[in-house]
Protein backbone atom coordinates (compact mmCIF):
# COMPACT_ATOMS: atom_id res chain seq x y z
CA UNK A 1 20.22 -54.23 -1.88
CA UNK A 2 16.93 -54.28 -3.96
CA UNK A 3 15.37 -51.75 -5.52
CA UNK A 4 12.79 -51.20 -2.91
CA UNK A 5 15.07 -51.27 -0.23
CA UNK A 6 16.97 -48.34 -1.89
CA UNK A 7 13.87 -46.53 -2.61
CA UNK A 8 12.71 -46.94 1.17
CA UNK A 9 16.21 -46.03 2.07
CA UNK A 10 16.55 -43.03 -0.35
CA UNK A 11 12.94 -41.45 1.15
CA UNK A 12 14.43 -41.95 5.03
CA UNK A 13 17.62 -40.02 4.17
CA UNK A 14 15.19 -37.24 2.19
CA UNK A 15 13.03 -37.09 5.53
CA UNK A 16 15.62 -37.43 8.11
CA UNK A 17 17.79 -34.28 6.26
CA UNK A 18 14.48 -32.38 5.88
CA UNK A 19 14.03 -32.57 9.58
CA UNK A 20 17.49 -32.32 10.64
CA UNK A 21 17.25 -28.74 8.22
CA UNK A 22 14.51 -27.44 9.73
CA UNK A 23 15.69 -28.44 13.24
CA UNK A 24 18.83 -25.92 12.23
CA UNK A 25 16.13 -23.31 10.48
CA UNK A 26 14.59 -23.25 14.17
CA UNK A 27 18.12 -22.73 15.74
CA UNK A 28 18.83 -20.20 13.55
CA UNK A 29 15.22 -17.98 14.07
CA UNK A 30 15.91 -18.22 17.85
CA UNK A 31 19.36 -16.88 17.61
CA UNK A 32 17.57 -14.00 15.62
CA UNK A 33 14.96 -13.60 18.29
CA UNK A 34 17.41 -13.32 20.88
CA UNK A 35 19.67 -10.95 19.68
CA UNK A 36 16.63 -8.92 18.18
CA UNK A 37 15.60 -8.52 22.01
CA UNK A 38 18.40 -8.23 24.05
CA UNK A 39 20.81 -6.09 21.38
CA UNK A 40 18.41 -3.84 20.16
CA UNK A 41 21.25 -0.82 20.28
CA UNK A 42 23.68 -2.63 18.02
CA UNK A 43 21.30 -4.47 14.99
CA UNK A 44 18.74 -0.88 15.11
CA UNK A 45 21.23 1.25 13.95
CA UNK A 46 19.71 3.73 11.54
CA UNK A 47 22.99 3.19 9.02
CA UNK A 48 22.39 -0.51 9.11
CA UNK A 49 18.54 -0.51 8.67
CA UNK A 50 17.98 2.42 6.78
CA UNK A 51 19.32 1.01 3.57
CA UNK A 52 17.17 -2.07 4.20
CA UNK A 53 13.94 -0.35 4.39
CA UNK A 54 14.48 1.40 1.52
CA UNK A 55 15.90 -1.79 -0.54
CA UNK A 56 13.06 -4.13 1.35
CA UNK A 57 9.94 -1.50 0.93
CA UNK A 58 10.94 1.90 -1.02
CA UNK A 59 12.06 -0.30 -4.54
CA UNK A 60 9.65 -2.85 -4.13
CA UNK A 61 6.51 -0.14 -4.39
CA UNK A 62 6.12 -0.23 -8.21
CA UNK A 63 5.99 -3.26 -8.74
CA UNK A 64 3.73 -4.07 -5.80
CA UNK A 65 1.24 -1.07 -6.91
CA UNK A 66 1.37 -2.73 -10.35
CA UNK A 67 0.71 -5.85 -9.57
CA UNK A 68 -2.28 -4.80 -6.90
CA UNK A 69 -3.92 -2.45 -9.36
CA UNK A 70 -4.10 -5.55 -12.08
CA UNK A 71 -5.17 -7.79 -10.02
CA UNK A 72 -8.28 -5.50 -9.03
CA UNK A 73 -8.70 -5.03 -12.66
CA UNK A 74 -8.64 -8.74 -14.07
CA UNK A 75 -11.28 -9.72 -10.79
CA UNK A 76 -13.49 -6.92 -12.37
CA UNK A 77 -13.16 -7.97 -15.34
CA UNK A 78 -13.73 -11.91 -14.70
CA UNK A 79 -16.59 -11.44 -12.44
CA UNK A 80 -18.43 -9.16 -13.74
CA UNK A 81 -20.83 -10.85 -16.58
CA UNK A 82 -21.38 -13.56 -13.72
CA UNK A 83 -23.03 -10.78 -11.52
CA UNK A 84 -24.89 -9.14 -14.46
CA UNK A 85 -26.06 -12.20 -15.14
CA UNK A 86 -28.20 -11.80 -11.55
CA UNK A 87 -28.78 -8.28 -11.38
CA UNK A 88 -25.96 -7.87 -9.05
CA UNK A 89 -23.39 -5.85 -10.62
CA UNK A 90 -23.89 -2.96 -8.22
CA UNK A 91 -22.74 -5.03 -5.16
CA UNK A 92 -19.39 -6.27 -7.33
CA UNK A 93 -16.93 -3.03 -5.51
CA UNK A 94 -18.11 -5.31 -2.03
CA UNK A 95 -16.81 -8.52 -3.50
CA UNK A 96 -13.99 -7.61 -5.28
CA UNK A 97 -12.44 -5.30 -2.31
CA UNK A 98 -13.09 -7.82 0.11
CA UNK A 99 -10.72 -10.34 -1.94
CA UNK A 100 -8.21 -7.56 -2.53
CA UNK A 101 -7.51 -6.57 1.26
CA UNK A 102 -8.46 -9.95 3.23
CA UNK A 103 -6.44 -12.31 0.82
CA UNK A 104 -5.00 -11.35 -2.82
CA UNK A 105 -3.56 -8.12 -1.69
CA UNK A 106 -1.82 -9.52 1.19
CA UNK A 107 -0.90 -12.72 -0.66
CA UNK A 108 0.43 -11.09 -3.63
CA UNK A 109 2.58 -8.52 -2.24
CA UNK A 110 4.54 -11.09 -0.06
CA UNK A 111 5.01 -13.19 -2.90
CA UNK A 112 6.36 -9.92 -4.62
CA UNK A 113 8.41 -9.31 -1.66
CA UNK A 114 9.52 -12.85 -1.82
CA UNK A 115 10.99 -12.75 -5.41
CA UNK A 116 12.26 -9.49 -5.39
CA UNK A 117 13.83 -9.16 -2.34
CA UNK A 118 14.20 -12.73 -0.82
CA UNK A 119 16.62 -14.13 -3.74
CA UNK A 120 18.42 -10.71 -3.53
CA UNK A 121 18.67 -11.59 0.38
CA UNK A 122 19.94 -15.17 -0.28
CA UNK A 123 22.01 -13.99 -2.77
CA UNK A 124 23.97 -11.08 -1.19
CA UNK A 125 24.22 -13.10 2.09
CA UNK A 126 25.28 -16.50 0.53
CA UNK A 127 27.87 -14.48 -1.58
CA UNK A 128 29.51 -13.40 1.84
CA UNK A 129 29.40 -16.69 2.83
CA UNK A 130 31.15 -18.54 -0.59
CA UNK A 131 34.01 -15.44 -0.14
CA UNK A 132 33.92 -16.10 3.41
CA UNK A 133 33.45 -12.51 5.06
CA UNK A 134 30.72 -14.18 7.38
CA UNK A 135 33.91 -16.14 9.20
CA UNK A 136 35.93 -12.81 9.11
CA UNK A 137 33.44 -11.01 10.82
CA UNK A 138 33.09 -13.62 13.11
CA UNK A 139 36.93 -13.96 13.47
CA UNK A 140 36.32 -10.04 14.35
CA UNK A 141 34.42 -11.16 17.34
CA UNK A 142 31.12 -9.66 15.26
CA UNK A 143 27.91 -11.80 15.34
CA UNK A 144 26.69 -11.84 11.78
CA UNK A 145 23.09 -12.69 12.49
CA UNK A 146 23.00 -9.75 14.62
CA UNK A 147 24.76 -7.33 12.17
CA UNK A 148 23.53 -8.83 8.81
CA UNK A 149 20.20 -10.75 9.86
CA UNK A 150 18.27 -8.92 11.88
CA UNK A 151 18.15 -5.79 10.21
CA UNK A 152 16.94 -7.49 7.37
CA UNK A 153 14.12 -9.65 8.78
CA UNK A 154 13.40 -6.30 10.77
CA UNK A 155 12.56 -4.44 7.32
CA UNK A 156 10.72 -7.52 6.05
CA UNK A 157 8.30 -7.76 9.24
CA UNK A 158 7.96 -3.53 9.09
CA UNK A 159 7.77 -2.86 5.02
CA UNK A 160 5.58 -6.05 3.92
CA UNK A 161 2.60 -4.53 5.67
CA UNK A 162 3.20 -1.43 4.23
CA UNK A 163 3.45 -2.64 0.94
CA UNK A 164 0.22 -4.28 1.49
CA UNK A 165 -1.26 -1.44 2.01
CA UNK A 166 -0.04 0.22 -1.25
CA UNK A 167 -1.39 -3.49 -3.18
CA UNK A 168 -4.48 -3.10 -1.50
CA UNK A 169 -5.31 0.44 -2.45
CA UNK A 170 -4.35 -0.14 -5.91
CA UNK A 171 -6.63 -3.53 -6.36
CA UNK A 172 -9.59 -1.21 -4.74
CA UNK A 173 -9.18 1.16 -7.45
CA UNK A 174 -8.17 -0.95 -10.13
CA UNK A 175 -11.69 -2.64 -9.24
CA UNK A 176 -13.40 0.58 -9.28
CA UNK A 177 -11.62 2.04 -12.77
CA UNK A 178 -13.08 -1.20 -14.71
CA UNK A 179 -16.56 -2.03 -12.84
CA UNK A 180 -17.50 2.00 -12.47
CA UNK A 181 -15.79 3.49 -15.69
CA UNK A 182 -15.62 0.64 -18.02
CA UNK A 183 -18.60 -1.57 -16.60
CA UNK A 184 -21.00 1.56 -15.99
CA UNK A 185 -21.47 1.16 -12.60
CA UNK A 186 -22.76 3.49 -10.69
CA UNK A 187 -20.31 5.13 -7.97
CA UNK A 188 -22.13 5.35 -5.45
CA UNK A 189 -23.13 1.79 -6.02
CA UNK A 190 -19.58 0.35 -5.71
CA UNK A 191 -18.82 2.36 -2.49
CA UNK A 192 -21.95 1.40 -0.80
CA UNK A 193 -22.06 -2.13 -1.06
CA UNK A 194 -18.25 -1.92 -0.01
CA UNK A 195 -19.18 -0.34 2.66
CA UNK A 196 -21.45 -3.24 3.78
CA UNK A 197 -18.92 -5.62 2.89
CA UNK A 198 -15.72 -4.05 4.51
CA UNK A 199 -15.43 -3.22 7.81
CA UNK A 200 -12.46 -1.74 9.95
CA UNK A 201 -11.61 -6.25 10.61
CA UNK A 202 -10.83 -7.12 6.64
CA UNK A 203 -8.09 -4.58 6.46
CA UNK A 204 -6.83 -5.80 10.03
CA UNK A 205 -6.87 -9.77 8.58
CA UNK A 206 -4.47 -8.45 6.28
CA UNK A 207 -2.54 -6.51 7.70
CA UNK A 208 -1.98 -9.13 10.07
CA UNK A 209 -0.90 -12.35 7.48
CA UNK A 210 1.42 -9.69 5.83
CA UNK A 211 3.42 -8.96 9.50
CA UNK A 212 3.92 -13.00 9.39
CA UNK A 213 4.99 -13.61 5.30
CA UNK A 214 7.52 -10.42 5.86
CA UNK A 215 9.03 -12.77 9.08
CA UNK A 216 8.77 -16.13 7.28
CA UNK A 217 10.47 -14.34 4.01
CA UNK A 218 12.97 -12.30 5.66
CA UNK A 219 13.70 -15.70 7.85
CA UNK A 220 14.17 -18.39 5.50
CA UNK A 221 15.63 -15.93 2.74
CA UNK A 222 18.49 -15.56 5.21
CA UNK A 223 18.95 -18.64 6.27
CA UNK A 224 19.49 -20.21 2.98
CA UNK A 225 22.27 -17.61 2.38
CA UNK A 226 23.76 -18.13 5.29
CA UNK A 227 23.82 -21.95 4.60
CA UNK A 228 24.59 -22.17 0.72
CA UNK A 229 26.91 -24.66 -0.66
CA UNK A 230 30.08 -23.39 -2.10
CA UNK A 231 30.62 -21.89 -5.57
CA UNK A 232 28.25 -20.03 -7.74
CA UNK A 233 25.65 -23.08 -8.17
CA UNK A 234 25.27 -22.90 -4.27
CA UNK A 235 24.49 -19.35 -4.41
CA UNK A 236 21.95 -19.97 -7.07
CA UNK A 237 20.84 -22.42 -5.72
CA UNK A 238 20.09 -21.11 -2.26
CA UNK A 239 18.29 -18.07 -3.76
CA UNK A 240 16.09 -20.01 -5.97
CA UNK A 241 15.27 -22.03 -2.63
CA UNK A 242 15.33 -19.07 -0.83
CA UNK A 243 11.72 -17.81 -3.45
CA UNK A 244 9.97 -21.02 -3.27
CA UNK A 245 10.34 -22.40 0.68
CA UNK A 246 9.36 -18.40 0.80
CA UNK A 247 6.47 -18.81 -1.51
CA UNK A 248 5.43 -22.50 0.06
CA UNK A 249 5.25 -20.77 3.89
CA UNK A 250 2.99 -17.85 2.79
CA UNK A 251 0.70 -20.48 1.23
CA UNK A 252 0.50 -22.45 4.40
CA UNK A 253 0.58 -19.41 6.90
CA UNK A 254 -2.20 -18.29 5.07
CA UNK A 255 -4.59 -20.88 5.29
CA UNK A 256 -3.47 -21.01 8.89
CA UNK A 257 -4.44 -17.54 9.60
CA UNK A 258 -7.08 -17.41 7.30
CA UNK A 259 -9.20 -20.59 9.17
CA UNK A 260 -8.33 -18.72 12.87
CA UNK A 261 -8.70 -15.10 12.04
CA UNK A 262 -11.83 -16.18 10.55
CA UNK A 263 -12.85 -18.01 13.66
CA UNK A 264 -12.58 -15.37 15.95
CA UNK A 265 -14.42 -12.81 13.44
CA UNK A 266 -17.32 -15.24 13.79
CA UNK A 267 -16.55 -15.77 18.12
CA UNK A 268 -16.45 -12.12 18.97
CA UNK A 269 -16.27 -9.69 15.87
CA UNK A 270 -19.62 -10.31 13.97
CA UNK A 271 -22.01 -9.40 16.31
CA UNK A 272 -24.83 -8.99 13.76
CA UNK A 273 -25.11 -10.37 10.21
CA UNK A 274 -24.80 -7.39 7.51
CA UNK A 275 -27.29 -8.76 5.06
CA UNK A 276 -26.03 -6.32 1.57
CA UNK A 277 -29.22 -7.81 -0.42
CA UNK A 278 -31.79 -6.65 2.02
């Protein structure tokens, strides 16, 4: 065989197991789904998801709030000798709050979400899988995706918005500490032009995204523990996968959402053009 013909042949295996993979990814979200709707007495247990919301949303807070307060920091910071540069400085609060709560804030919490608690997810579940309790509960006539999964993609779906929500209100006043007390901005500057910028849809956008990264992470963070390879390389391995297929998802479900949400803000939300400058 020639060295093309094993290249060719090498990519066809790659694309044929990708498919095949997420062919049993699919498989596995519908057996979620189902037993998520027609169990809802045995996975919504307050002893089974109570330690999940607080391991999912409760621990991830600080470093959420951190993270969102920076990030409104460094965008005043970066942006605001462009705007001074126009005379524009006092509509800056607009700008930079519309970037933390349509896209960063979201974007950035779920990625938070994805490294803090979607390895921990992979690794905890592909653990039980390497010493083999998933086949003893199973042998127990116990469904682990109902007992193990869906209380955990559960939290994701309920905590990631509400995390959000903490990032967001951190950037906001991360913005305002640096353009308003370090920048001299005037107050009532930053929360004017924010208030031309924002409306009640912005905070929806992203609230919305985050309900779909905390299902994607909380999906594919327990899949790849539930399919690991053997041994403690499989384990790493799944929860390293487990961050970046996480990671890769909220990327594309973002620019997804972004280009639809965005259409139907323009179809039947923006009924008259707020015009900040006039």
């Amino acid at each position: 065989m020639t060295a093309a013909a094993r290249g060719i042949s090498h990519v066809g295996h790659r694309v044929f197991h990708g498919i095949a993979g997420f062919g049993r990814f699919i498989i596995f979200s519908l057996i979620a789904f189902r037993w998520f709707l027609t169990q809802p007495g045995r996975w919504g247990r307050w002893r089974l998801i109570r330690t999940q919301f607080y391991a999912v949303g409760v621990a991830s807070i600080p470093v959420v709030a951190i993270t969102g307060g920076f990030i409104g920091m460094i965008l005043a910071l970066e942006t605001f000798n462009q705007f001074q540069a126009f005379g524009l400085e006092g509509r800056l609060g607009g700008i930079i709050n519309v970037s933390v709560v349509k896209q960063i804030g979201p974007v950035l919490a779920a990625v938070m979400v994805a490294g803090r608690v979607g390895g921990a997810l992979a690794a905890e579940l592909g653990t039980m899988r390497v010493t083999e309790q998933l086949d003893a509960m199973r042998a127990m006539a116990s469904d682990p995706i109902l007992l193990l999964v869906v209380p955990r993609v559960v939290a994701c779906v309920v905590m990631t918005p509400i995390l959000t929500i903490y990032s967001d209100l951190l950037g906001v006043w991360g913005g305002y500490l640096i353009t308003v007390g370090f920048n001299g901005v005037p107050p009532i500057d930053y929360w004017s032009f924010t208030e031309y910028f924002l409306g009640w849809w912005e905070p929806v956008t992203g609230l919305i995204k985050s309900v779909f990264f905390g299902l994607s992470i909380g999906l594919i963070s327990c899949y790849k523990g539930f399919t690991c390879r053997p041994g403690a390389a499989g384990v790493g391995r799944a929860t390293t996968n487990a961050f970046v297929i996480s990671f890769l998802a909220i990327i594309v479900i973002n620019f997804v959402l972004a280009a639809f949400l965005n259409a139907i803000d323009m179809q039947f939300i923006t009924q008259s053009v707020r015009n900040p400058l006039g």
